[in-house]
C-alpha atoms as a PDB file:
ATOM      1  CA  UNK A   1      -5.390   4.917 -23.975  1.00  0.00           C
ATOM      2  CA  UNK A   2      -2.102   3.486 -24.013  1.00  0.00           C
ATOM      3  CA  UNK A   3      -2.974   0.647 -26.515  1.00  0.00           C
ATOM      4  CA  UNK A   4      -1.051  -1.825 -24.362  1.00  0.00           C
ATOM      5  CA  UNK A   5      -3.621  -4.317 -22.757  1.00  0.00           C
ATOM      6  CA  UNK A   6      -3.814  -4.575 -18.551  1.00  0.00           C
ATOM      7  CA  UNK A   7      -2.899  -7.976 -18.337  1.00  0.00           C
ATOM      8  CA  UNK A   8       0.263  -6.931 -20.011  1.00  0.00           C
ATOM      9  CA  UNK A   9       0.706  -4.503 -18.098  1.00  0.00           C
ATOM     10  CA  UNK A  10      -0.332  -6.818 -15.162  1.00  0.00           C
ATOM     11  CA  UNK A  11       2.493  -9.362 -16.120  1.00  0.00           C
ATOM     12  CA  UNK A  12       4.837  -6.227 -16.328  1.00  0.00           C
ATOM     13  CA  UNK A  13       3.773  -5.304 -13.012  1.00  0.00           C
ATOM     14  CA  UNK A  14       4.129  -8.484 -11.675  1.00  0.00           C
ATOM     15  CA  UNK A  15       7.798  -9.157 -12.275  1.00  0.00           C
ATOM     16  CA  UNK A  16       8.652  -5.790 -11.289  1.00  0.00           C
ATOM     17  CA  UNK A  17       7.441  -6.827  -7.933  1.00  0.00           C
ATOM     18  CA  UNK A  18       9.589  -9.473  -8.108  1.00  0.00           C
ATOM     19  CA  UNK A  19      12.458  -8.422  -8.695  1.00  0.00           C
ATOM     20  CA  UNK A  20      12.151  -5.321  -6.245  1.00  0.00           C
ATOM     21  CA  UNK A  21      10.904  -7.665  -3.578  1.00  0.00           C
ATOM     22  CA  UNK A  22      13.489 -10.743  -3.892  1.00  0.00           C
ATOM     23  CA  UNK A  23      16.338  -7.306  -3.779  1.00  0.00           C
ATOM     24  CA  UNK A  24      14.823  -6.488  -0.553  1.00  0.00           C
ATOM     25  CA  UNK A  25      14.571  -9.759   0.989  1.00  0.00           C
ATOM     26  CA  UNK A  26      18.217 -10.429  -0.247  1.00  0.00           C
ATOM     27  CA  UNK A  27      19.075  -7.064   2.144  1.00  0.00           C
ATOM     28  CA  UNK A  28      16.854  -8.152   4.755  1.00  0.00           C
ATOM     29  CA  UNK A  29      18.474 -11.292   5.298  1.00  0.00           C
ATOM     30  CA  UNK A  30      21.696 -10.240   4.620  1.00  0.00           C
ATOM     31  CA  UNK A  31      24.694  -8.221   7.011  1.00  0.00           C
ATOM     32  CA  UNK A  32      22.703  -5.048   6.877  1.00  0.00           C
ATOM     33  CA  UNK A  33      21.789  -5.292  10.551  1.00  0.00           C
ATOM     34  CA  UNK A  34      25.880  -4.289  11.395  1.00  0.00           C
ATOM     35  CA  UNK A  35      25.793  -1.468   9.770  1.00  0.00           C
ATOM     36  CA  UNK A  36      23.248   1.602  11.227  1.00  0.00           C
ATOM     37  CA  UNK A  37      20.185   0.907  10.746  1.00  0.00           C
ATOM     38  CA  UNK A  38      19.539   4.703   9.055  1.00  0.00           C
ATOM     39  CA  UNK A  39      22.528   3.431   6.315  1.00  0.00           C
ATOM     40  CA  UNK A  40      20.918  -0.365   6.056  1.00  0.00           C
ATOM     41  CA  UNK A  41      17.506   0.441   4.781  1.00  0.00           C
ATOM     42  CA  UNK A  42      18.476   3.450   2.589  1.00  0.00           C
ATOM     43  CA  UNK A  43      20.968   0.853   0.825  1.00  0.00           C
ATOM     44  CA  UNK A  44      18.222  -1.761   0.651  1.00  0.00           C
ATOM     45  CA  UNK A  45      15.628   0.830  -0.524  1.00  0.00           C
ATOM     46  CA  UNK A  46      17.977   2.114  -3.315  1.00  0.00           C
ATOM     47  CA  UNK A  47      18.544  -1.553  -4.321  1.00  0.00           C
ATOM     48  CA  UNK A  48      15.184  -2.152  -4.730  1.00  0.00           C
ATOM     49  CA  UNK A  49      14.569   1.017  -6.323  1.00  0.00           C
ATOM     50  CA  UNK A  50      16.760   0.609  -8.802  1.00  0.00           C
ATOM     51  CA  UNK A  51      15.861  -2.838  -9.720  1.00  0.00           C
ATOM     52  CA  UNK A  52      11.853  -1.789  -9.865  1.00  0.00           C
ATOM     53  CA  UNK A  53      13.214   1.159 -12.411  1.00  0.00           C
ATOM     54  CA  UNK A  54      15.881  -0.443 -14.763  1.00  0.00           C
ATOM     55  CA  UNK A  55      13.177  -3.573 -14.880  1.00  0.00           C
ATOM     56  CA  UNK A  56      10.542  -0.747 -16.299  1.00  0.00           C
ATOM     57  CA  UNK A  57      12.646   1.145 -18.063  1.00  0.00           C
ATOM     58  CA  UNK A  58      13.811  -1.522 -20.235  1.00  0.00           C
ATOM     59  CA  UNK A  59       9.976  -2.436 -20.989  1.00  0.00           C
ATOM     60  CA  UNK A  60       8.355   0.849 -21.479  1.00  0.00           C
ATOM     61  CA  UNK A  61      11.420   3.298 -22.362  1.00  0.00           C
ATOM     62  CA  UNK A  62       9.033   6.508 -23.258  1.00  0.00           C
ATOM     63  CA  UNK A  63       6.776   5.939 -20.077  1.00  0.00           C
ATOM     64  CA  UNK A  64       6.900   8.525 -16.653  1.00  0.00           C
ATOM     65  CA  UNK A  65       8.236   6.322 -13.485  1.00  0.00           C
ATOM     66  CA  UNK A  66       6.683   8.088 -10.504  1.00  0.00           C
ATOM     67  CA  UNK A  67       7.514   6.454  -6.676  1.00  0.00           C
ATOM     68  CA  UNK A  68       9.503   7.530  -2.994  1.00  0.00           C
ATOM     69  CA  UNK A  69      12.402   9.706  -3.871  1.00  0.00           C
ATOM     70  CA  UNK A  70      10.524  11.832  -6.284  1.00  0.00           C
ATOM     71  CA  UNK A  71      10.134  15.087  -5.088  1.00  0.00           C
ATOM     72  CA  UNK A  72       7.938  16.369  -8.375  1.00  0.00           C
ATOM     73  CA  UNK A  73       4.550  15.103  -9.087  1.00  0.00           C
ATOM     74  CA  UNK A  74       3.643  13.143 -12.509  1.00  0.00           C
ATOM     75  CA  UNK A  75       3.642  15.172 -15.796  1.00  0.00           C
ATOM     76  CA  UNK A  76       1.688  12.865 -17.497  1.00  0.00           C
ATOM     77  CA  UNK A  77      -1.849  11.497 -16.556  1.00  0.00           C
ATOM     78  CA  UNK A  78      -0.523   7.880 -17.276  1.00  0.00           C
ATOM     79  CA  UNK A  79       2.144   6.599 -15.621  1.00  0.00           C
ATOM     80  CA  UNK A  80       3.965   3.826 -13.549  1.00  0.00           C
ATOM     81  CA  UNK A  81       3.949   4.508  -9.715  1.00  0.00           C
ATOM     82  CA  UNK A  82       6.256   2.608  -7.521  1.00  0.00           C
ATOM     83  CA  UNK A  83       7.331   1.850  -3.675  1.00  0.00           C
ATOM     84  CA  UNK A  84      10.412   0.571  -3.010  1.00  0.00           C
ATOM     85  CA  UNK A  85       9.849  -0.538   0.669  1.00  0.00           C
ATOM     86  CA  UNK A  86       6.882  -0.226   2.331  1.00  0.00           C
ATOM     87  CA  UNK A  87       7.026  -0.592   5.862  1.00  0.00           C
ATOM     88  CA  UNK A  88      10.824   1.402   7.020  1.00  0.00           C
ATOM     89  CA  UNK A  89      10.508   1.117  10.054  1.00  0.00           C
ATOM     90  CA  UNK A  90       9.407  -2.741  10.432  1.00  0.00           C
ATOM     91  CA  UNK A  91      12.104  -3.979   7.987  1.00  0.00           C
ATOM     92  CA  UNK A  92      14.902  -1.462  10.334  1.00  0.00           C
ATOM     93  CA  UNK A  93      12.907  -3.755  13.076  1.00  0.00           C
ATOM     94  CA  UNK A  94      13.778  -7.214  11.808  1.00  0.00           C
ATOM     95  CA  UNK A  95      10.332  -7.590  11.230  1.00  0.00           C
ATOM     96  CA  UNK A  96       9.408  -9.078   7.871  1.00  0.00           C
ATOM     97  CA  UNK A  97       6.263  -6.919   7.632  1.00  0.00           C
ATOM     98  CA  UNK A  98       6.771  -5.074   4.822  1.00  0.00           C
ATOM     99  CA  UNK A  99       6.235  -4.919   0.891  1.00  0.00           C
ATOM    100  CA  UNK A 100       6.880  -2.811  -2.356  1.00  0.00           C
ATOM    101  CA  UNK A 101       4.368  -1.832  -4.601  1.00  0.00           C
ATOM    102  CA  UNK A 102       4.052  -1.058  -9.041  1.00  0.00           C
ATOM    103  CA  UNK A 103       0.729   0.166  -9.650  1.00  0.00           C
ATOM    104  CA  UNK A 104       0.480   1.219 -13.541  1.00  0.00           C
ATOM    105  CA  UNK A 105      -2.183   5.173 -13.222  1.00  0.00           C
ATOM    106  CA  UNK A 106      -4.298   5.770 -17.064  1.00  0.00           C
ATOM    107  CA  UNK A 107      -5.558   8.806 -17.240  1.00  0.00           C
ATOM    108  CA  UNK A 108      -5.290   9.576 -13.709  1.00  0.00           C
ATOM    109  CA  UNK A 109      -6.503   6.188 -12.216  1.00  0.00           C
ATOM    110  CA  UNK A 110      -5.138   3.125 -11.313  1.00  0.00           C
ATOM    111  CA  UNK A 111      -6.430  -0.281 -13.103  1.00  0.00           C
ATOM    112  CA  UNK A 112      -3.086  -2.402 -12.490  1.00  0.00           C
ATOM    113  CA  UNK A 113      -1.743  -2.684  -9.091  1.00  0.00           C
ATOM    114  CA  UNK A 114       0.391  -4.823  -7.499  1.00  0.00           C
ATOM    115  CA  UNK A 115       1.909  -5.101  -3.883  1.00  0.00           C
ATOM    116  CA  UNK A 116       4.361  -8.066  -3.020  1.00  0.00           C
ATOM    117  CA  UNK A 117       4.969 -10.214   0.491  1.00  0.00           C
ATOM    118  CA  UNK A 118       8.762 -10.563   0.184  1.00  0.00           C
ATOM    119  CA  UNK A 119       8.802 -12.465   3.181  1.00  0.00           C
ATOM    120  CA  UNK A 120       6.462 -14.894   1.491  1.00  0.00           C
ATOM    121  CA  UNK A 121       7.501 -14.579  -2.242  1.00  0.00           C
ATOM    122  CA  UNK A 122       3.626 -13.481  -2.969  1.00  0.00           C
ATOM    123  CA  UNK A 123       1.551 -10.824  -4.513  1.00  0.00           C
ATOM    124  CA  UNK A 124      -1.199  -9.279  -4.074  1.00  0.00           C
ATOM    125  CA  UNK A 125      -3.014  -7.915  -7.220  1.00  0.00           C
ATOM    126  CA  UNK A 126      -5.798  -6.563  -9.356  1.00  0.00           C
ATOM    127  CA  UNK A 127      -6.675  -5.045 -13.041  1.00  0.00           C
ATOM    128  CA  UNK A 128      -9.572  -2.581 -12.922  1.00  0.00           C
ATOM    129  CA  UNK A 129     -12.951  -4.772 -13.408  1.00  0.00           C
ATOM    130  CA  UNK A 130     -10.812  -7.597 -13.210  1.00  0.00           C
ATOM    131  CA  UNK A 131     -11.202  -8.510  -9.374  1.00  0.00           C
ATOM    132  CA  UNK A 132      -8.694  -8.505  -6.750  1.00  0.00           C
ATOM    133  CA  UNK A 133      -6.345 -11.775  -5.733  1.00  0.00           C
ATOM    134  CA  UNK A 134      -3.671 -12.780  -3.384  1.00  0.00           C
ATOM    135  CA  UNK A 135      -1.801 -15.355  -5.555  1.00  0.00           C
ATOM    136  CA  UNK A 136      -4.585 -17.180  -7.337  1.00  0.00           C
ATOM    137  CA  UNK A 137      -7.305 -16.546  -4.234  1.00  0.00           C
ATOM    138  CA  UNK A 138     -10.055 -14.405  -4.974  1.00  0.00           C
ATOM    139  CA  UNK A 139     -10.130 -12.025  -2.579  1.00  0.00           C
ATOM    140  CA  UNK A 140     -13.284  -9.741  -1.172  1.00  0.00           C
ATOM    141  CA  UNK A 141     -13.702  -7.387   2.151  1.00  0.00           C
ATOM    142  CA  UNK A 142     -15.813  -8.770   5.137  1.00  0.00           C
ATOM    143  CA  UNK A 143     -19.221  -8.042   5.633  1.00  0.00           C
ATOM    144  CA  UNK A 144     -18.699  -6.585   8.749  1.00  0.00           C
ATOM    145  CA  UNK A 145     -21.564  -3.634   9.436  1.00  0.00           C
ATOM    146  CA  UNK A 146     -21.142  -3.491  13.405  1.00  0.00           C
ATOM    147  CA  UNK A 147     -17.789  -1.753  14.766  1.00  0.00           C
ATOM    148  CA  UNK A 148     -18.129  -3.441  17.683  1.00  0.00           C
ATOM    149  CA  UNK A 149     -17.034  -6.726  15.741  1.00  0.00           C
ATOM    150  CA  UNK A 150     -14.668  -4.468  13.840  1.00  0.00           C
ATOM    151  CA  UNK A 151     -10.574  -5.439  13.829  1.00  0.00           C
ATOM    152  CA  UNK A 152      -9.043  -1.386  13.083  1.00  0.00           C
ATOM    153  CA  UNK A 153      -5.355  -1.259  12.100  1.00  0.00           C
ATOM    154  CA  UNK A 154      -4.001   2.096  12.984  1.00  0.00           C
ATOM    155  CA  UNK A 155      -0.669   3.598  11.402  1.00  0.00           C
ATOM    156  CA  UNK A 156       0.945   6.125  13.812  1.00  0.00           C
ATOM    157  CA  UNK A 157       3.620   7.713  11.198  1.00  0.00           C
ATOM    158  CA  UNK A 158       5.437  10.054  13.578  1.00  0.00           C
ATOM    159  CA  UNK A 159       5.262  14.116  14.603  1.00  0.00           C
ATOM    160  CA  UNK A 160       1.589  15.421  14.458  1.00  0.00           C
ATOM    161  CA  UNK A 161       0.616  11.984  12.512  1.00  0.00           C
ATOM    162  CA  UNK A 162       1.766  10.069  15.494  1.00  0.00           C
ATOM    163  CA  UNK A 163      -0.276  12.373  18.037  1.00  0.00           C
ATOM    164  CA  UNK A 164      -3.151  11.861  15.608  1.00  0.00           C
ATOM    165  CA  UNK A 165      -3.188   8.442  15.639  1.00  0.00           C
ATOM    166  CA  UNK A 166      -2.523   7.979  19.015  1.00  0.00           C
ATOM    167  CA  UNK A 167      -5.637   9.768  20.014  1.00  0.00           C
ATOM    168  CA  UNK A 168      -8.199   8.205  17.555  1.00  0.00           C
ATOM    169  CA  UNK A 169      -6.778   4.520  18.919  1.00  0.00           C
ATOM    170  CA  UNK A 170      -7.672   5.987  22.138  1.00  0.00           C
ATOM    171  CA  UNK A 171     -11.126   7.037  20.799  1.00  0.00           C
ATOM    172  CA  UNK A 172     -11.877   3.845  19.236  1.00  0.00           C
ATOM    173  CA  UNK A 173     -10.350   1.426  21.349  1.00  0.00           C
ATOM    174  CA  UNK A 174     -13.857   0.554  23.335  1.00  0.00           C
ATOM    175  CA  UNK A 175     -15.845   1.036  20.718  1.00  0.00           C
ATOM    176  CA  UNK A 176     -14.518  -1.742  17.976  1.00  0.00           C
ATOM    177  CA  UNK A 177     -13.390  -5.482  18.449  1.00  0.00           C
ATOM    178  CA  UNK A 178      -9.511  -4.921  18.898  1.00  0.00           C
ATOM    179  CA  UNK A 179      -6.540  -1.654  17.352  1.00  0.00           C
ATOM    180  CA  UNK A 180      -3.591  -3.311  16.162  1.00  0.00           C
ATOM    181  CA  UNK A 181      -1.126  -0.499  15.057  1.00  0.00           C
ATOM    182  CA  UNK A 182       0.064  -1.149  11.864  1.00  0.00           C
ATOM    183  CA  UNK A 183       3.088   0.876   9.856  1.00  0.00           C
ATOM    184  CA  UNK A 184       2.743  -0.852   6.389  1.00  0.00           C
ATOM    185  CA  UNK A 185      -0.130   1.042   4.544  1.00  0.00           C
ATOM    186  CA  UNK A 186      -0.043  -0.968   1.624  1.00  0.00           C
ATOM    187  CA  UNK A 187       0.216  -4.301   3.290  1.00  0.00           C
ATOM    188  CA  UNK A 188      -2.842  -3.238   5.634  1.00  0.00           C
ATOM    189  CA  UNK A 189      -4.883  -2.271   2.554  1.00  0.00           C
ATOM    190  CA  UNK A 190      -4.414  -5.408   1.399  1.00  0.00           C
ATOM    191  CA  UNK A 191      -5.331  -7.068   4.856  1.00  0.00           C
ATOM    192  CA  UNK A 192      -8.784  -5.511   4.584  1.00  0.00           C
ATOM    193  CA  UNK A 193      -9.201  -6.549   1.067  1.00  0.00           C
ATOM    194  CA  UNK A 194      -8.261 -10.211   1.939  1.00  0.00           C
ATOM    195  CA  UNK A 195     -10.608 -10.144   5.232  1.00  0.00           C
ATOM    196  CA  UNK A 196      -8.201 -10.190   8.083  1.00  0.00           C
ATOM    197  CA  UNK A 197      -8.940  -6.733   9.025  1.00  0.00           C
ATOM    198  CA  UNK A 198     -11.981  -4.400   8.785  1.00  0.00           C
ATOM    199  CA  UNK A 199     -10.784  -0.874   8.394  1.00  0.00           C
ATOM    200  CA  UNK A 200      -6.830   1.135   8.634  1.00  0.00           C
ATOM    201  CA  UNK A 201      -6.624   4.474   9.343  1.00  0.00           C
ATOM    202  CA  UNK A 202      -3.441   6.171   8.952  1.00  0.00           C
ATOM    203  CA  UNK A 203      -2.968  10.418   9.108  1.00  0.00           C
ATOM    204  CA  UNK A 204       0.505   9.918   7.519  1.00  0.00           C
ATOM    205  CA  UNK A 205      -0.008   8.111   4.078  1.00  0.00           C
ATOM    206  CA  UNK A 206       1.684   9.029   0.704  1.00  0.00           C
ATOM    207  CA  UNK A 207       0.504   8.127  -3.024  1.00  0.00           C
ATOM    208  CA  UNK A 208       2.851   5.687  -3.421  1.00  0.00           C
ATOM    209  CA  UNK A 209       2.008   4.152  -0.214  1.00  0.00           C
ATOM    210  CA  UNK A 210      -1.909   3.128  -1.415  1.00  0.00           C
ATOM    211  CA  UNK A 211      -2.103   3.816  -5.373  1.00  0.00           C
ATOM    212  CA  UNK A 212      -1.752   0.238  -6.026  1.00  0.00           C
ATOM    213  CA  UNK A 213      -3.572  -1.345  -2.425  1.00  0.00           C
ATOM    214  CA  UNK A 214      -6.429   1.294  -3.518  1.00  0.00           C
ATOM    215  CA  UNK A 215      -7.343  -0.678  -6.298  1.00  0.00           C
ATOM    216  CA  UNK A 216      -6.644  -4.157  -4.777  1.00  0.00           C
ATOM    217  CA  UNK A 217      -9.180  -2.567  -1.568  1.00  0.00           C
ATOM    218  CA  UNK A 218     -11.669  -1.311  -3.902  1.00  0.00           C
ATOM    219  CA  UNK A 219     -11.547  -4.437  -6.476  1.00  0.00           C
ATOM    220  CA  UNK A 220     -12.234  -5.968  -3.019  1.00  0.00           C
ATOM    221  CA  UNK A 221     -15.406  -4.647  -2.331  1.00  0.00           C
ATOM    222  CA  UNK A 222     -13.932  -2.145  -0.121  1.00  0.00           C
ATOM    223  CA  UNK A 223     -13.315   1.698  -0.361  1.00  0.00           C
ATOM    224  CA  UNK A 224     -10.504   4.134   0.369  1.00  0.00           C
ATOM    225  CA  UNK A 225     -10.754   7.900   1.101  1.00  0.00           C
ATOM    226  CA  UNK A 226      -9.163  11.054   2.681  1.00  0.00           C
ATOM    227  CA  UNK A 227     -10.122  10.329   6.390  1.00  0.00           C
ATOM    228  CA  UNK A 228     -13.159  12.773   5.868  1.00  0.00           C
ATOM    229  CA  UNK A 229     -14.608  11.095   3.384  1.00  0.00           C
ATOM    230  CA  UNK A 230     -13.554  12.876  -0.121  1.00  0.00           C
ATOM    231  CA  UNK A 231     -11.638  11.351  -2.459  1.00  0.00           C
ATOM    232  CA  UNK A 232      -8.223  10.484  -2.623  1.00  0.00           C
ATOM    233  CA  UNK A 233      -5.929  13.108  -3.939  1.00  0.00           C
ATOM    234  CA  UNK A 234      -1.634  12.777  -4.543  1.00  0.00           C
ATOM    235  CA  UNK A 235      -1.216  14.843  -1.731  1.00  0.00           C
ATOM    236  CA  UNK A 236      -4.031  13.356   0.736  1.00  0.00           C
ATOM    237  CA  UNK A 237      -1.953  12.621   4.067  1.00  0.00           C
ATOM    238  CA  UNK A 238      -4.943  11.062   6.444  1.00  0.00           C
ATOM    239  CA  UNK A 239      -6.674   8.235   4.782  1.00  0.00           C
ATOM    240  CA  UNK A 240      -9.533   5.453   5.924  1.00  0.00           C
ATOM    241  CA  UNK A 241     -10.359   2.253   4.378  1.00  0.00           C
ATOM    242  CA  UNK A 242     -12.619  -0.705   4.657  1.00  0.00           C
ATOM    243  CA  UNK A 243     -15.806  -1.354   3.593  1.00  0.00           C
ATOM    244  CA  UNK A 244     -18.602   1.730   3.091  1.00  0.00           C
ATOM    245  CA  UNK A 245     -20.705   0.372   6.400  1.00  0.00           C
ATOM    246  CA  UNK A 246     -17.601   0.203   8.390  1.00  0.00           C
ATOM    247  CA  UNK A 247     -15.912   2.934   6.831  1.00  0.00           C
ATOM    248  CA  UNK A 248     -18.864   5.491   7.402  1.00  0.00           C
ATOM    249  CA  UNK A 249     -19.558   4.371  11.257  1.00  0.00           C
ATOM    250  CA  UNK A 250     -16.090   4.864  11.950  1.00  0.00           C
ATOM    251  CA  UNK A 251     -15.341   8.301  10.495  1.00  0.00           C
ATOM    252  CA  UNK A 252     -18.866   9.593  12.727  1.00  0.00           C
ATOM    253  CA  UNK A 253     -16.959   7.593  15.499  1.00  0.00           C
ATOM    254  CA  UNK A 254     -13.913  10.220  15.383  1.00  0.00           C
ATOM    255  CA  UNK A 255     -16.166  12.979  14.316  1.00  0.00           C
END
């Protein structure tokens, strides 16, 4: 234990988010779009990258900072995990559906996370045990056991990922309610913990992309593993979330 308490932490967390997020919307609305779009969202990325860092930094000097841009995984087993812009290719778009993400990891699990709405100047968050909210809203998965009433968000990625998820949305697509294909993991984790959506299956996830919407999902009610059914791992690449009726019926679906 760290000896710092979560809602600390939380608080920490929070402004982070802040920061990071009102740096991104700052890019997003600003002359970016003249430039290429390649140059435009690495410059807002390393803006809010560096603002999620310094902000940490300052706070916790002797604690690991782990997000995008890393190449090496975590030394420690406790540590802050970041994502500077989730969602690339919707905020190269011009579509506001995207998000960053602080999630603080103790002893190799997450119990603070945090992913912001820039767009909307809101977060969505949750301490381990403490319950999951968007703002001050309670927030809890449907109780949705039938697929066929099921609303699946699908994340292509690109390459194999793409081909992937291309052919389970063409598996699924008469056997649940609607696909939308979604390319914001963290922000559809979140969707599913909120209600909005029943289940998001991506085959091209990273950590930073879910380590903080994981415990939002699962604080929830919901569930997130490897897309055949084991547990998350740091480098898990194909993932499935939703609740454990929905979540099960599905993976037998693409079996």
């Amino acid at each position: 234990m760290t000896g710092i308490d979560l809602q600390t932490r939380l608080q920490v967390a929070k402004q982070a988010s802040f920061i990071s997020g009102d740096e991104l919307r700052r890019q997003f609305e600003g002359d970016w779009h003249d430039i290429q779009h390649a140059e435009g969202v690495a410059k807002a990325e390393t803006a809010s990258q560096e603002a999620i860092h310094t902000f940490l930094r300052q706070i916790f000097p002797n604690e690991e900072i782990w997000g995008k841009g890393h190449e090496s995984r975590p030394q420690a087993t406790s540590f802050w995990v970041f994502d500077s812009l989730n969602g690339e290719e919707n905020f190269a778009a011009g579509n506001e559906h995207f998000a960053t993400t602080v999630a603080w990891v103790e002893n190799g699990q997450p119990v603070v996370g945090v992913v912001s709405v820039p767009s909307k100047r809101a977060l969505y968050w949750a301490t381990k045990g403490g319950g999951a909210f968007y703002q001050d809203k309670s927030l809890h998965v449907r109780e949705n056991s039938n697929p066929k009433d099921a609303i699946v968000l699908v994340g292509l990625g690109s390459g194999e990922a793409r081909r992937k998820g291309v052919k389970a949305a063409e598996i699924l697509q008469d056997r649940v309610r609607q696909i939308k294909i979604r390319e914001a993991p963290a922000l559809e984790l979140c969707s599913i913990a909120a209600g909005t959506a029943d289940a998001y299956l991506t085959y091209s996830v990273k950590p930073w992309d879910w380590i903080a919407a994981r415990l939002i999902l699962e604080e929830a009610g919901g569930k997130l593993t490897a897309a055949d059914g084991s547990n998350m791992k740091l480098d898990t690449q194909a993932a499935l979330g939703g609740n454990d009726t929905i979540s099960d019926q599905l993976r037998a679906i693409l079996a």
